[in-house]
Protein backbone atom coordinates (compact mmCIF):
# COMPACT_ATOMS: atom_id res chain seq x y z
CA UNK A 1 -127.68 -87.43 -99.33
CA UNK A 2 -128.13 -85.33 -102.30
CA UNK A 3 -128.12 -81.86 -102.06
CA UNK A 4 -129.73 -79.36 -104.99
CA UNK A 5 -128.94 -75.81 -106.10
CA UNK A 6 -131.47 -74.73 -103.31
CA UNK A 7 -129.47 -76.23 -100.43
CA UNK A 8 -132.35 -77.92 -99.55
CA UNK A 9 -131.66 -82.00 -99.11
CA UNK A 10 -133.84 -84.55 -101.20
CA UNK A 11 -135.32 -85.51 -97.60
CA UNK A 12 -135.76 -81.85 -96.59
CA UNK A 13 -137.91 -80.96 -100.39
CA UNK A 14 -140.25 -78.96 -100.50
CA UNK A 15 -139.20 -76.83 -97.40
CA UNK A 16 -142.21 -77.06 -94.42
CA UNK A 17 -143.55 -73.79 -94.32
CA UNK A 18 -145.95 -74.35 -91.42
CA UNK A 19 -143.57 -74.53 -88.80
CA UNK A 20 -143.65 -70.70 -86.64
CA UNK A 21 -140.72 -68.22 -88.00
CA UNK A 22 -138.33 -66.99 -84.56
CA UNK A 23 -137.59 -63.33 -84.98
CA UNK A 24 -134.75 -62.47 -83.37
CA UNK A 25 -135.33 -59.62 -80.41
CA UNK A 26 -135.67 -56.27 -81.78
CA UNK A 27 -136.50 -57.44 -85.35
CA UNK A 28 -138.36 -56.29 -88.31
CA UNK A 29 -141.63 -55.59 -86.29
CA UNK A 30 -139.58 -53.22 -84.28
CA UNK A 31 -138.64 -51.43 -86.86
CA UNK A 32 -141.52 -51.00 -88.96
CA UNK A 33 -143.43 -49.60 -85.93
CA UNK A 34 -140.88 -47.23 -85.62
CA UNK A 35 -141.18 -46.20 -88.92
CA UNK A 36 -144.78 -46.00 -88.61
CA UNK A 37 -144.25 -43.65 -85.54
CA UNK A 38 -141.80 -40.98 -87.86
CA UNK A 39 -144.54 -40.89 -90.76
CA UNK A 40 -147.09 -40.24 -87.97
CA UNK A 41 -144.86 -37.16 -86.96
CA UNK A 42 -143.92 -36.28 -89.75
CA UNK A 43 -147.67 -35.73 -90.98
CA UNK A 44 -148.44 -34.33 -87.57
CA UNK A 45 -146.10 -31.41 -88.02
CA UNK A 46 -146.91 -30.59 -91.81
CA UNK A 47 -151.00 -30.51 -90.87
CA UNK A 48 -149.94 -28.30 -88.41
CA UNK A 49 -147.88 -26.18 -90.46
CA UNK A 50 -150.78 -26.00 -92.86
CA UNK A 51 -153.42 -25.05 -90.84
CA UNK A 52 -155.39 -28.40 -90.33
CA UNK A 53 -155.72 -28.31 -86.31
CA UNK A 54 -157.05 -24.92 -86.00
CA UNK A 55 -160.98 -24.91 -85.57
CA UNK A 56 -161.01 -28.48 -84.96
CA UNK A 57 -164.61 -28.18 -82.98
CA UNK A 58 -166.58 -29.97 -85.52
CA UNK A 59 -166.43 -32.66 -87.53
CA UNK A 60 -165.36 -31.60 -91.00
CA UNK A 61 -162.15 -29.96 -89.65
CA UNK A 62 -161.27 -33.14 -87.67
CA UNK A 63 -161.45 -35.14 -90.65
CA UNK A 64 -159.68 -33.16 -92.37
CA UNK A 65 -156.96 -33.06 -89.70
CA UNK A 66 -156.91 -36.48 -89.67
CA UNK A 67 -156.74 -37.01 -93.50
CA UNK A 68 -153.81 -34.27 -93.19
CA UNK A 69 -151.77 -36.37 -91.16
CA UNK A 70 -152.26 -40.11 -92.74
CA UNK A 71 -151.78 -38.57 -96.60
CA UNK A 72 -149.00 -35.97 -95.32
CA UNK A 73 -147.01 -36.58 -98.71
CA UNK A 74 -150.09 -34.66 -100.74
CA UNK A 75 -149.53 -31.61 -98.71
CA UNK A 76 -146.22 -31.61 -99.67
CA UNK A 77 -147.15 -31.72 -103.70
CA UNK A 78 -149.61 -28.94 -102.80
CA UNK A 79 -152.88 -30.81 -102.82
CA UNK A 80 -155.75 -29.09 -100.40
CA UNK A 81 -157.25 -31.34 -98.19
CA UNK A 82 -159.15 -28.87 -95.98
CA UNK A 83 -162.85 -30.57 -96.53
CA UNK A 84 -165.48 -27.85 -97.06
C-alpha cells in the first residue's frame, strides 16, 4: 500500500466527498450562531444609542431601525441611516 504526500492511500484517491461530515456536539454551528446573536446586540444597542427606535410607528422609521441594527458597523464610522 502506497501512501502519498496527502496521506491519502492509492486505494483511498481521490478522497469521497459525498459521504455526510459528523460535527462533533457543540461545533462550529454553535458557535457561529452565537456570534450571530452578539452582532445582533451589538447593533441593537448602537441603533438605540443613536436614536433609530424612537418614532418607530410607521414604516420609514422601522426600516431604518432595522437597517440600524444589521449594518451597525456604519454607525460607528458615522454614516446616517435614518431614511427620510
Amino acid at each position: 500500500m502506497t501512501v502519498g504526500h496527502s496521506g491519502y492511500t492509492c486505494e483511498q484517491w481521490p478522497p469521497d466527498y459525498g459521504q455526510e461530515i459528523l460535527r462533533p456536539e457543540g461545533g462550529k454551528g454553535m458557535r457561529s450562531g452565537l456570534g450571530s446573536v452578539i452582532y445582533l446586540v451589538i447593533g441593537v444597542f448602537l441603533a438605540s444609542s443613536h436614536h433609530y427606535f424612537e418614532h418607530v410607528r410607521t414604516l420609514r422609521p422601522v426600516l431604518s431601525a432595522l437597517l440600524a441594527v444589521g449594518l451597525w458597523p456604519l454607525l460607528l464610522v458615522g454614516i446616517n441611516l435614518h431614511i427620510k
